[in-house]
PDB file of N, CA and C in Angstrom:
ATOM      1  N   UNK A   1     -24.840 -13.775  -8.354  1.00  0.00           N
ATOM      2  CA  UNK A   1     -24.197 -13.989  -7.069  1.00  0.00           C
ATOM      3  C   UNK A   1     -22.682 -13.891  -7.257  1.00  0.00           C
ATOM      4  N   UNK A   2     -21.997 -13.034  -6.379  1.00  0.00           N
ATOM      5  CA  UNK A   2     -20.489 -12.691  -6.722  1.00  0.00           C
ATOM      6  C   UNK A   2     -19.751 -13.793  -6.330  1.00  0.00           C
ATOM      7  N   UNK A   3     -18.789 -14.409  -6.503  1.00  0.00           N
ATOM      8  CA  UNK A   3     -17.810 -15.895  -6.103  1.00  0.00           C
ATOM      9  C   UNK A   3     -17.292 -15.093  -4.563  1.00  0.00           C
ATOM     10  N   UNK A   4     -17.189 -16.353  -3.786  1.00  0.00           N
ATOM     11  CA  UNK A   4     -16.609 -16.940  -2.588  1.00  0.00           C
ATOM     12  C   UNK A   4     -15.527 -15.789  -2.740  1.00  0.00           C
ATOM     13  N   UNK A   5     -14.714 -14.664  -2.122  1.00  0.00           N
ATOM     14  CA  UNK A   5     -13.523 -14.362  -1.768  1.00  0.00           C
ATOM     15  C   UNK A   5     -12.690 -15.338  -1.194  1.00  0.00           C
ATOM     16  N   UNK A   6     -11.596 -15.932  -1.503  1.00  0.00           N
ATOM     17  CA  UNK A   6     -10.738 -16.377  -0.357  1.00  0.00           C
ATOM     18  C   UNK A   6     -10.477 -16.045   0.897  1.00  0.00           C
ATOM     19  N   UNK A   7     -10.275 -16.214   1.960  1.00  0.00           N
ATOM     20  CA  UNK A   7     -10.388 -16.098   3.779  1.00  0.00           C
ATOM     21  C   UNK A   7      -9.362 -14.790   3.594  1.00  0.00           C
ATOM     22  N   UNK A   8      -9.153 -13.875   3.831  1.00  0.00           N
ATOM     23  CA  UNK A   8      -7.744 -13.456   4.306  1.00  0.00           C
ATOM     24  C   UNK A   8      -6.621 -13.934   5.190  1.00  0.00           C
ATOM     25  N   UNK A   9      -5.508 -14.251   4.789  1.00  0.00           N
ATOM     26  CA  UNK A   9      -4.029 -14.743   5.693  1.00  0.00           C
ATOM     27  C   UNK A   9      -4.302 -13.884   7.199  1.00  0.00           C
ATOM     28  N   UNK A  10      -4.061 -14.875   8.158  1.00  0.00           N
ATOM     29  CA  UNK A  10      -3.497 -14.221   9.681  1.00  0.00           C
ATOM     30  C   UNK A  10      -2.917 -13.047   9.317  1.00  0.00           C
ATOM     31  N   UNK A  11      -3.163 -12.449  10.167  1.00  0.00           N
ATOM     32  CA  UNK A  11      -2.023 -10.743  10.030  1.00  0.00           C
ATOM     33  C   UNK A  11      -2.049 -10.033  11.434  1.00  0.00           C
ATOM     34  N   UNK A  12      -1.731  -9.830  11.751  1.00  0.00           N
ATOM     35  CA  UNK A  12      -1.145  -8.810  13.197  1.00  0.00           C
ATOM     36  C   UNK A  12      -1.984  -7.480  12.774  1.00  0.00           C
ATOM     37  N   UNK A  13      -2.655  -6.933  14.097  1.00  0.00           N
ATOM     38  CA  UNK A  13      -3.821  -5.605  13.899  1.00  0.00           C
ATOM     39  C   UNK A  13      -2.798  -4.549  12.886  1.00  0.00           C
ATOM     40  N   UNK A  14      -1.268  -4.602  13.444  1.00  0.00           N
ATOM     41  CA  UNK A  14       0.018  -3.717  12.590  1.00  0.00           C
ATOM     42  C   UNK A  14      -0.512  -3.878  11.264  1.00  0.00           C
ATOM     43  N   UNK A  15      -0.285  -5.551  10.840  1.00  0.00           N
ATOM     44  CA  UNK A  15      -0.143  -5.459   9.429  1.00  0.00           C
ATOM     45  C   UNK A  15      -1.546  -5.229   8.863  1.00  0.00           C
ATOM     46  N   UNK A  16      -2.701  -5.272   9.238  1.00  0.00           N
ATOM     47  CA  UNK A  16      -3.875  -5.424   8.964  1.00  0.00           C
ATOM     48  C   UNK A  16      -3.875  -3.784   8.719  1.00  0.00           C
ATOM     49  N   UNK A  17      -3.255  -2.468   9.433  1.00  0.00           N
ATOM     50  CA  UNK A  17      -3.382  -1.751   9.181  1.00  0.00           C
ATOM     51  C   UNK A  17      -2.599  -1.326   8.298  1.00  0.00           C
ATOM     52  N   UNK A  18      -1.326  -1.380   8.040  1.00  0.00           N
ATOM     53  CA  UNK A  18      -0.664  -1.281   6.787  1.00  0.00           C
ATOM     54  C   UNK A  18      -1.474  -1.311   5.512  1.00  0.00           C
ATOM     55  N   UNK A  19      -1.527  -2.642   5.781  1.00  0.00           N
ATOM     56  CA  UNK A  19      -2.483  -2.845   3.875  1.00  0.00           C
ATOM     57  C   UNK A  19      -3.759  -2.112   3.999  1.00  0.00           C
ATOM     58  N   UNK A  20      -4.545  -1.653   5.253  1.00  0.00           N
ATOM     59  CA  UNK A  20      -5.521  -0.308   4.752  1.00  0.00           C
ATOM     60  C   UNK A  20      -4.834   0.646   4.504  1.00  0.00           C
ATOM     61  N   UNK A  21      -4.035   1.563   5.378  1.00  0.00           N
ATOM     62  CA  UNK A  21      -3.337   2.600   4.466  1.00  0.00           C
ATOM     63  C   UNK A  21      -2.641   2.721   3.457  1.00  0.00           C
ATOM     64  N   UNK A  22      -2.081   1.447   3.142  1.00  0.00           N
ATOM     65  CA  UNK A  22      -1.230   1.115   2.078  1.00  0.00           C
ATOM     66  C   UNK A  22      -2.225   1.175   0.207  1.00  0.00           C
ATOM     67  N   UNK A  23      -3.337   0.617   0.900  1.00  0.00           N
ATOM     68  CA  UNK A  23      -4.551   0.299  -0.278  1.00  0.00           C
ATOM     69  C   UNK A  23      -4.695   1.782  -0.524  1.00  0.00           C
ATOM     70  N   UNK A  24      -5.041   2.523   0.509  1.00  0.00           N
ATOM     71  CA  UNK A  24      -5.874   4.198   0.681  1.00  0.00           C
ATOM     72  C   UNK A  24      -4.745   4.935   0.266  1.00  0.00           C
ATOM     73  N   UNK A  25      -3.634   4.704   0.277  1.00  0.00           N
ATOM     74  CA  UNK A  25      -2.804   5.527  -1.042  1.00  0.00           C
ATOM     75  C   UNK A  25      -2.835   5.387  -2.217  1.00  0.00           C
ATOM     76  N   UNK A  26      -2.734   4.167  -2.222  1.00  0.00           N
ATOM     77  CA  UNK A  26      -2.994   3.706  -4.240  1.00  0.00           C
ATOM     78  C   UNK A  26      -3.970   4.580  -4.489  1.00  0.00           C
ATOM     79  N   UNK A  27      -5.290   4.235  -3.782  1.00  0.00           N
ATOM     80  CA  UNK A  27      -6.536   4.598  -4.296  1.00  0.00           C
ATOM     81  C   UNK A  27      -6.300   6.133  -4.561  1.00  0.00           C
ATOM     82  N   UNK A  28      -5.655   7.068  -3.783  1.00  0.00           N
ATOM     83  CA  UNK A  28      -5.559   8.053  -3.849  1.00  0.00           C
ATOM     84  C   UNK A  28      -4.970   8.626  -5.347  1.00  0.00           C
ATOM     85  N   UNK A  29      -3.955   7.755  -5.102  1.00  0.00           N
ATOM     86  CA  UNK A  29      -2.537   8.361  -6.575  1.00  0.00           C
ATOM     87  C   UNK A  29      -3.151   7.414  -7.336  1.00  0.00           C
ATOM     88  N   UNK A  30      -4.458   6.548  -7.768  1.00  0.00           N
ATOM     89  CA  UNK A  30      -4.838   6.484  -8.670  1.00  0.00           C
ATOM     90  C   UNK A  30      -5.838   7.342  -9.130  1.00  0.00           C
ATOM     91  N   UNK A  31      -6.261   8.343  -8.306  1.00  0.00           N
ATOM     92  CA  UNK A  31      -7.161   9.407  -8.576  1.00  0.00           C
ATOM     93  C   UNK A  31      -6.245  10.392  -9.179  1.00  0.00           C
ATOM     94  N   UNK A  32      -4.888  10.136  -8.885  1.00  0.00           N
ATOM     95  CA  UNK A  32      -4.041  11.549  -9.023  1.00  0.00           C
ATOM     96  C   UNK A  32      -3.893  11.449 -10.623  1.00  0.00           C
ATOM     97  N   UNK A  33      -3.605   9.877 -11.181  1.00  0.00           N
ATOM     98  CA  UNK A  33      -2.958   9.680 -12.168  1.00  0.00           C
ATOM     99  C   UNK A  33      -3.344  10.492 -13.780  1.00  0.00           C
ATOM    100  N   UNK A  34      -2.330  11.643 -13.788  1.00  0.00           N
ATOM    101  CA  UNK A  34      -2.755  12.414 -14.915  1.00  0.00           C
ATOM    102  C   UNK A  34      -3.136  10.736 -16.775  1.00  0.00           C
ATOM    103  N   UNK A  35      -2.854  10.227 -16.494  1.00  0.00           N
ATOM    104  CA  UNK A  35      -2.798   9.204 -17.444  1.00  0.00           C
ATOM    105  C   UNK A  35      -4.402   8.529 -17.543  1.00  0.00           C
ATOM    106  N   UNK A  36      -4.891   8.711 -16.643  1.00  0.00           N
ATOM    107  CA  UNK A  36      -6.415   8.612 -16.576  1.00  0.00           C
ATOM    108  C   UNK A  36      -7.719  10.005 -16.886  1.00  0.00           C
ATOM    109  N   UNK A  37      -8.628   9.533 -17.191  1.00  0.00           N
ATOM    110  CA  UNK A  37      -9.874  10.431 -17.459  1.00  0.00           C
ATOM    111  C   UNK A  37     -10.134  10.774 -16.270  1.00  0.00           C
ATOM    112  N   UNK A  38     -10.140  11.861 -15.936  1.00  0.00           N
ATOM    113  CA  UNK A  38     -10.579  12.529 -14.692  1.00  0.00           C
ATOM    114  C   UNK A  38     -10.628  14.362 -14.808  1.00  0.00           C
ATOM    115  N   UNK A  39     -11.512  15.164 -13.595  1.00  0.00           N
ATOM    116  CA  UNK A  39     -10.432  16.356 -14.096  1.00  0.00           C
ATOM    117  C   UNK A  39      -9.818  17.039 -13.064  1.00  0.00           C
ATOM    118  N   UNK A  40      -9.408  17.718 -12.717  1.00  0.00           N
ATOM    119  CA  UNK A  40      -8.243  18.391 -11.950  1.00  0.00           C
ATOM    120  C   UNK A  40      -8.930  18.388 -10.277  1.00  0.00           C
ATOM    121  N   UNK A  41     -10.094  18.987 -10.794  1.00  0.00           N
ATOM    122  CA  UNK A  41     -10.519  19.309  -8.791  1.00  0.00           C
ATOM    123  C   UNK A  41     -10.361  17.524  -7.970  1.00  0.00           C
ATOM    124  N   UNK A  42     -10.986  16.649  -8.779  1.00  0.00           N
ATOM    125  CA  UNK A  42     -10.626  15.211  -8.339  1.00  0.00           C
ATOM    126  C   UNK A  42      -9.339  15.141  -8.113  1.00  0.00           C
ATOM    127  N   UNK A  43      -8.326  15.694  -9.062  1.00  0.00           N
ATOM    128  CA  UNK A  43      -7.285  14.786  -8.502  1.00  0.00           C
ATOM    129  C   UNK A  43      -6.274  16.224  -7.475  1.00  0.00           C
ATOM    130  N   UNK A  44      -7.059  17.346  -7.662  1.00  0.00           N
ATOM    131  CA  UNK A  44      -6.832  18.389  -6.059  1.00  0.00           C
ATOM    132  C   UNK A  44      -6.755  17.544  -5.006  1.00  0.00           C
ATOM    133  N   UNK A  45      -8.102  17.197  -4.863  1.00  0.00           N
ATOM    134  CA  UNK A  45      -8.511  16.881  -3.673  1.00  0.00           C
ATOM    135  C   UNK A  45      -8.075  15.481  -3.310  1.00  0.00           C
ATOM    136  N   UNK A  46      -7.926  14.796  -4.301  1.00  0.00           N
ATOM    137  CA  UNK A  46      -7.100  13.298  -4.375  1.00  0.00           C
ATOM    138  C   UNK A  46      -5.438  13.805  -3.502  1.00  0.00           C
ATOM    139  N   UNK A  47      -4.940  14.867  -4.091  1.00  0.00           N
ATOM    140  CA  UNK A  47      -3.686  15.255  -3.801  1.00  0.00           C
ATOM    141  C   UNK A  47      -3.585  15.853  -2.348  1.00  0.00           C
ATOM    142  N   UNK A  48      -4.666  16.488  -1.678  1.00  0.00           N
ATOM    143  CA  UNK A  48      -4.520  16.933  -0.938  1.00  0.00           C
ATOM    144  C   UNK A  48      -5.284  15.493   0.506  1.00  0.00           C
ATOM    145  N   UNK A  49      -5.995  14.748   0.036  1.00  0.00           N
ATOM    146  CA  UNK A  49      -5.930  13.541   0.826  1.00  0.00           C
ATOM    147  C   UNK A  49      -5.039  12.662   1.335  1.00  0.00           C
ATOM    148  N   UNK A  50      -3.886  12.823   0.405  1.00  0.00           N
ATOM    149  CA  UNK A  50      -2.574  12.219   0.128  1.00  0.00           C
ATOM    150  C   UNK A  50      -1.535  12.297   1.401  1.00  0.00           C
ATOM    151  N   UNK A  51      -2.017  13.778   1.432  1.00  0.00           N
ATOM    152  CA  UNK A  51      -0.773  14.342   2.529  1.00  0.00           C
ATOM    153  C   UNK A  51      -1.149  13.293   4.041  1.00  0.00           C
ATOM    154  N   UNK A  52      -2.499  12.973   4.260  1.00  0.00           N
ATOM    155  CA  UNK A  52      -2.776  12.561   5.616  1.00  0.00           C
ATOM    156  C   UNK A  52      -2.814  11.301   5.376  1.00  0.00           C
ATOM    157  N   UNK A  53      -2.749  10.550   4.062  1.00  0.00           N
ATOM    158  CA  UNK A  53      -2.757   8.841   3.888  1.00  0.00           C
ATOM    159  C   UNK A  53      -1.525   8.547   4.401  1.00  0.00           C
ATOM    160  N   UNK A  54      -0.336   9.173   3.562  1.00  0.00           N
ATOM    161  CA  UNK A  54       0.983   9.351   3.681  1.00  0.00           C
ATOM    162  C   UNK A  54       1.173   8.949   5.246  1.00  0.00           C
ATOM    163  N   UNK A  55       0.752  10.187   5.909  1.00  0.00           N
ATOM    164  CA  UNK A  55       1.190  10.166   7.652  1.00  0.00           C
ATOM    165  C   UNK A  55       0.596   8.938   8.317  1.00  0.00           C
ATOM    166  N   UNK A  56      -0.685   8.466   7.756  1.00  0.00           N
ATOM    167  CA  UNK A  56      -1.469   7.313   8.614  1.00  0.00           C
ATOM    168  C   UNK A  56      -0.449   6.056   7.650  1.00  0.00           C
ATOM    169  N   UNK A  57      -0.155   5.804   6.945  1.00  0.00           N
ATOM    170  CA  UNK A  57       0.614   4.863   6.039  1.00  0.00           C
ATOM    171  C   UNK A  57       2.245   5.069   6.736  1.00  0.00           C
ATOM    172  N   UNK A  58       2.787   5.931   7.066  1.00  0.00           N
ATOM    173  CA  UNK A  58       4.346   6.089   8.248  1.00  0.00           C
ATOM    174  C   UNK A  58       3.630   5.536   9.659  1.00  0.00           C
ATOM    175  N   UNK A  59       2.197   5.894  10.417  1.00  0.00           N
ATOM    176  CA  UNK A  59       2.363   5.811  11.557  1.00  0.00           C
ATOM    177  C   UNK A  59       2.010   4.589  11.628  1.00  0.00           C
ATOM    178  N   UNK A  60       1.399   3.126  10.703  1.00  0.00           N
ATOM    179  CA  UNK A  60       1.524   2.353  10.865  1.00  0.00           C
ATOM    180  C   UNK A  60       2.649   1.202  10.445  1.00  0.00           C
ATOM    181  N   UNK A  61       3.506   1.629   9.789  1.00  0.00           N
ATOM    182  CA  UNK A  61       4.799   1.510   9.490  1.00  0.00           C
ATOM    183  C   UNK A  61       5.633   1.617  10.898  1.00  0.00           C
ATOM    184  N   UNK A  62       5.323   2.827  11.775  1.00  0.00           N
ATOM    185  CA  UNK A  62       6.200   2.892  12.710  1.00  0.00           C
ATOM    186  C   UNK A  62       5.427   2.030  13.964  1.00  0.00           C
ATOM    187  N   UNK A  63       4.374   1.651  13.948  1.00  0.00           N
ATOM    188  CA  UNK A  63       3.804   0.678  14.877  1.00  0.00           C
ATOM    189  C   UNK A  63       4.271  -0.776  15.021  1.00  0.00           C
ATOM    190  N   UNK A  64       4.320  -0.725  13.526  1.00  0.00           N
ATOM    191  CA  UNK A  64       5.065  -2.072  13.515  1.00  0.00           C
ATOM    192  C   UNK A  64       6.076  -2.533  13.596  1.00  0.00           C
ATOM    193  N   UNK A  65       7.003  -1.126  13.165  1.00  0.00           N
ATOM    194  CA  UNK A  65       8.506  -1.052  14.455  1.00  0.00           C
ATOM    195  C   UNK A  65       8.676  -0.917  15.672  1.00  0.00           C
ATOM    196  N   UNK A  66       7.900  -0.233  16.714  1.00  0.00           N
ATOM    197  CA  UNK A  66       7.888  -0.235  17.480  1.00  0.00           C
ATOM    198  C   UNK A  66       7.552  -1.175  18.296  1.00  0.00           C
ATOM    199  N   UNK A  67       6.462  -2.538  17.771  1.00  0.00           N
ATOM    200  CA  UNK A  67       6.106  -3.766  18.387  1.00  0.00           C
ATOM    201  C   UNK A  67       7.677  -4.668  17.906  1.00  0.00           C
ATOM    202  N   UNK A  68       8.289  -4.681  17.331  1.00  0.00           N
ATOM    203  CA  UNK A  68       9.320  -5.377  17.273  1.00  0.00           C
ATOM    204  C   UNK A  68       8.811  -6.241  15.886  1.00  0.00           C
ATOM    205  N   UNK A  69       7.953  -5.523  15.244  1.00  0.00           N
ATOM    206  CA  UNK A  69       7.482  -6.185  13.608  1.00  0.00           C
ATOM    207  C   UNK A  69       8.406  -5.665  12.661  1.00  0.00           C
ATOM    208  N   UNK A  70      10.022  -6.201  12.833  1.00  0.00           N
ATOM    209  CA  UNK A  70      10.748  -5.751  12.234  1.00  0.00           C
ATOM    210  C   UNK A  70      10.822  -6.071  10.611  1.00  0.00           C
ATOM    211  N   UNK A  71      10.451  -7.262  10.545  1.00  0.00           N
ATOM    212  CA  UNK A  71       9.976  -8.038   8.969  1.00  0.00           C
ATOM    213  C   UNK A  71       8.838  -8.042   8.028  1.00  0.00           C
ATOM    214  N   UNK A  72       8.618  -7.909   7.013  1.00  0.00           N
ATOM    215  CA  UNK A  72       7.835  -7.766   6.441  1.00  0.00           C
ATOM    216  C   UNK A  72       7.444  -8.815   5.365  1.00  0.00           C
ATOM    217  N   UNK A  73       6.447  -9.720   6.038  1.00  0.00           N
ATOM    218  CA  UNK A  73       6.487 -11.111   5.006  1.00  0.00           C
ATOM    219  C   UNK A  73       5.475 -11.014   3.819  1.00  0.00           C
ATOM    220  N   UNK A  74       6.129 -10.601   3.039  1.00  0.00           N
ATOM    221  CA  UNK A  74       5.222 -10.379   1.492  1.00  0.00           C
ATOM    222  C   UNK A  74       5.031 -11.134   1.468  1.00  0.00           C
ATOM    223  N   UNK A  75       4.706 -12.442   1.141  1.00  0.00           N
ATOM    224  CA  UNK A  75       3.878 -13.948   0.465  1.00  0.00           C
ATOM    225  C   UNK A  75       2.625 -13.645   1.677  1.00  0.00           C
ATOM    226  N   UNK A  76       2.522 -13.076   2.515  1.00  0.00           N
ATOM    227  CA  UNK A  76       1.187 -13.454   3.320  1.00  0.00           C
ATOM    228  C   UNK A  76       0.952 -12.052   2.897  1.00  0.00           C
ATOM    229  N   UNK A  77       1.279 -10.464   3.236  1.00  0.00           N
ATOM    230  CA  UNK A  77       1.161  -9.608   2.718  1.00  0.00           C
ATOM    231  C   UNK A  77       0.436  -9.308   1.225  1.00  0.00           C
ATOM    232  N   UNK A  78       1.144 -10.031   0.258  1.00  0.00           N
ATOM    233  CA  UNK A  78       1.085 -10.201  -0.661  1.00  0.00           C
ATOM    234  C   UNK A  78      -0.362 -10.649  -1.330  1.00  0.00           C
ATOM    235  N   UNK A  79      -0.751 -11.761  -0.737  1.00  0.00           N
ATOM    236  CA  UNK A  79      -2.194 -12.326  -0.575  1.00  0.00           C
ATOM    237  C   UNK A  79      -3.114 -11.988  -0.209  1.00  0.00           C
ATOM    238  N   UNK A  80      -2.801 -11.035   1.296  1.00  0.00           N
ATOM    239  CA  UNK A  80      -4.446 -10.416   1.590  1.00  0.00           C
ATOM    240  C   UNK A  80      -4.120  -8.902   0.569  1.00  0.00           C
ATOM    241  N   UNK A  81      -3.242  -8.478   0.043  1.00  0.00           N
ATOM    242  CA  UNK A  81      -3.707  -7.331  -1.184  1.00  0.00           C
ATOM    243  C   UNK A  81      -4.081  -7.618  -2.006  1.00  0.00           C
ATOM    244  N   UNK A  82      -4.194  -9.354  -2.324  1.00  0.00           N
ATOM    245  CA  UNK A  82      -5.272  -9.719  -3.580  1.00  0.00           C
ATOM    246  C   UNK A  82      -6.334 -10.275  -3.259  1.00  0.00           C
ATOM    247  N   UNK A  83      -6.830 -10.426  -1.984  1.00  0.00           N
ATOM    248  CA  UNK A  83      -7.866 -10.776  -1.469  1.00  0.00           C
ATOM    249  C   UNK A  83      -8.638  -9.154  -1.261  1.00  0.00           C
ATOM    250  N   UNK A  84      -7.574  -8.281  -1.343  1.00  0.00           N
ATOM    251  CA  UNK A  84      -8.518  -6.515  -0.923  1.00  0.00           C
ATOM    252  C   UNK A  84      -8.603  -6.318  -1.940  1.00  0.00           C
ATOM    253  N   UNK A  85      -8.438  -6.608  -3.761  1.00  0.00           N
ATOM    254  CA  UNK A  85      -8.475  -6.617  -4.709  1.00  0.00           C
ATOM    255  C   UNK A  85      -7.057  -5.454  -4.973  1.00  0.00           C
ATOM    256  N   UNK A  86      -6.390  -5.772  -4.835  1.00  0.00           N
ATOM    257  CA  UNK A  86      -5.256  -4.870  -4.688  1.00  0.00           C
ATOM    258  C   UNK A  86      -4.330  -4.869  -6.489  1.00  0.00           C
ATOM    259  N   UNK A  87      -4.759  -6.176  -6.960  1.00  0.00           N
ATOM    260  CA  UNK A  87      -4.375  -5.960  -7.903  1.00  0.00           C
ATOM    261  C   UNK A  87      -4.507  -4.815  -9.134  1.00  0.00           C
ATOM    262  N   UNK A  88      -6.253  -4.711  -8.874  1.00  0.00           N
ATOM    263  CA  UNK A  88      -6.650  -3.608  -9.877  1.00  0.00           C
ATOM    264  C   UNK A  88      -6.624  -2.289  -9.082  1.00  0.00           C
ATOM    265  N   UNK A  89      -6.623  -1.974  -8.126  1.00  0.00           N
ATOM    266  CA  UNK A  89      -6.486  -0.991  -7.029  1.00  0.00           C
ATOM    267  C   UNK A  89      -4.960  -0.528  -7.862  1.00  0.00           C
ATOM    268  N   UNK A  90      -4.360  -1.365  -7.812  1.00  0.00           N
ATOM    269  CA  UNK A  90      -2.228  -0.563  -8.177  1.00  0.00           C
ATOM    270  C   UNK A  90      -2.735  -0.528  -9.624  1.00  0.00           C
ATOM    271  N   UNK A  91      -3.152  -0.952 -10.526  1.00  0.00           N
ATOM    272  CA  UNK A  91      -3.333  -0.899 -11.763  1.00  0.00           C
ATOM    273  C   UNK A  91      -3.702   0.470 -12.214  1.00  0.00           C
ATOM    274  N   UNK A  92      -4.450   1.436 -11.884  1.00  0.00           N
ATOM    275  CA  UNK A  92      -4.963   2.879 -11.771  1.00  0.00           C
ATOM    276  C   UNK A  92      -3.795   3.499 -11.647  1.00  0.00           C
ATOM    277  N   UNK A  93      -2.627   2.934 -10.390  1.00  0.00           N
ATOM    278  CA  UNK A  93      -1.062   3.871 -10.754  1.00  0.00           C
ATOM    279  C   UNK A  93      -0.517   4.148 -11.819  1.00  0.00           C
ATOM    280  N   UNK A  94      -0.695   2.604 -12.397  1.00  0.00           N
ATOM    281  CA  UNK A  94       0.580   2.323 -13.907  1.00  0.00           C
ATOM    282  C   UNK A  94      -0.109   3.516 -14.756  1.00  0.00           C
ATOM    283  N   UNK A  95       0.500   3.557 -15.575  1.00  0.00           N
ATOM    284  CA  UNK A  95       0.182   3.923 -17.228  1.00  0.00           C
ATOM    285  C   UNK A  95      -0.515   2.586 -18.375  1.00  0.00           C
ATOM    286  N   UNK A  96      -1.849   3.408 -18.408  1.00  0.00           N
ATOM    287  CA  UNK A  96      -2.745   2.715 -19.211  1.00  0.00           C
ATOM    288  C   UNK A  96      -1.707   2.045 -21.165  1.00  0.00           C
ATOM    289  N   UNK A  97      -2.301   1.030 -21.162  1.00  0.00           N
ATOM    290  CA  UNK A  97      -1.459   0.168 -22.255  1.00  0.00           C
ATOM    291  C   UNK A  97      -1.749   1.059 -23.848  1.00  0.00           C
ATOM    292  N   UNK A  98      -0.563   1.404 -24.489  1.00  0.00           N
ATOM    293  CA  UNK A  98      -0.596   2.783 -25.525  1.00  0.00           C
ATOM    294  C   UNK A  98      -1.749   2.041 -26.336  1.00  0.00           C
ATOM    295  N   UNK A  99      -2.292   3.187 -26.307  1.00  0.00           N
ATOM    296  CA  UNK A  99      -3.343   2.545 -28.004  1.00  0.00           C
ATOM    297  C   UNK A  99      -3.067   2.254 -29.190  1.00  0.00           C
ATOM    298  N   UNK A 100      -3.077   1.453 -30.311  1.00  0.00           N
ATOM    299  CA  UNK A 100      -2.886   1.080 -31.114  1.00  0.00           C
ATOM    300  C   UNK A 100      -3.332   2.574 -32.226  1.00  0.00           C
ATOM    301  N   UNK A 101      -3.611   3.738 -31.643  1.00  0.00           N
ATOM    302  CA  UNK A 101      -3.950   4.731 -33.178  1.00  0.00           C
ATOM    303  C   UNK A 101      -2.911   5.367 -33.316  1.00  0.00           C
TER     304      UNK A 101
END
């Protein structure tokens, strides 16, 4: 049986959509990441997904300017991307830790 997730923080439909497009890029440019096992047509098509995450990741950026969501409160932000497991989601960006050979 998998453990309890924590609730997710209040968030505005804006910010609720942010951190999906925001997540759906990582995921993407962690497909891209030449530093990982993968092979090229994956991270094609990873690259070419990119272009429309990008635009849905600006147009909710600009939603939330346009409602007057001029601020961006990372400590609540911050929390529901580790409640979306966001931690290991950005981890696929970095560069894997050098091997010891």
């Amino acid at each position: 049986m998998l453990p309890e997730l924590p609730p997710l923080p209040a968030l505005t439909r804006a910010e609720a959509e942010l951190i999906d497009r925001y997540l759906d890029v990582v995921d993407l440019l962690g497909r891209i990441n030449p530093a990982h096992h993968g092979d090229t047509y994956r991270g094609l098509r990873a690259a070419q997904a990119l272009v429309g995450g990008a635009v849905a990741l600006r147009d909710a950026l600009a939603l939330m300017h346009q409602r007057g969501e001029s601020e961006l409160h990372a400590a609540t932000l911050a929390r529901a991307l580790r409640v979306l497991d966001g931690e290991r989601r950005t981890a696929r960006v970095t560069l894997p830790p050098a091997s010891g050979s």
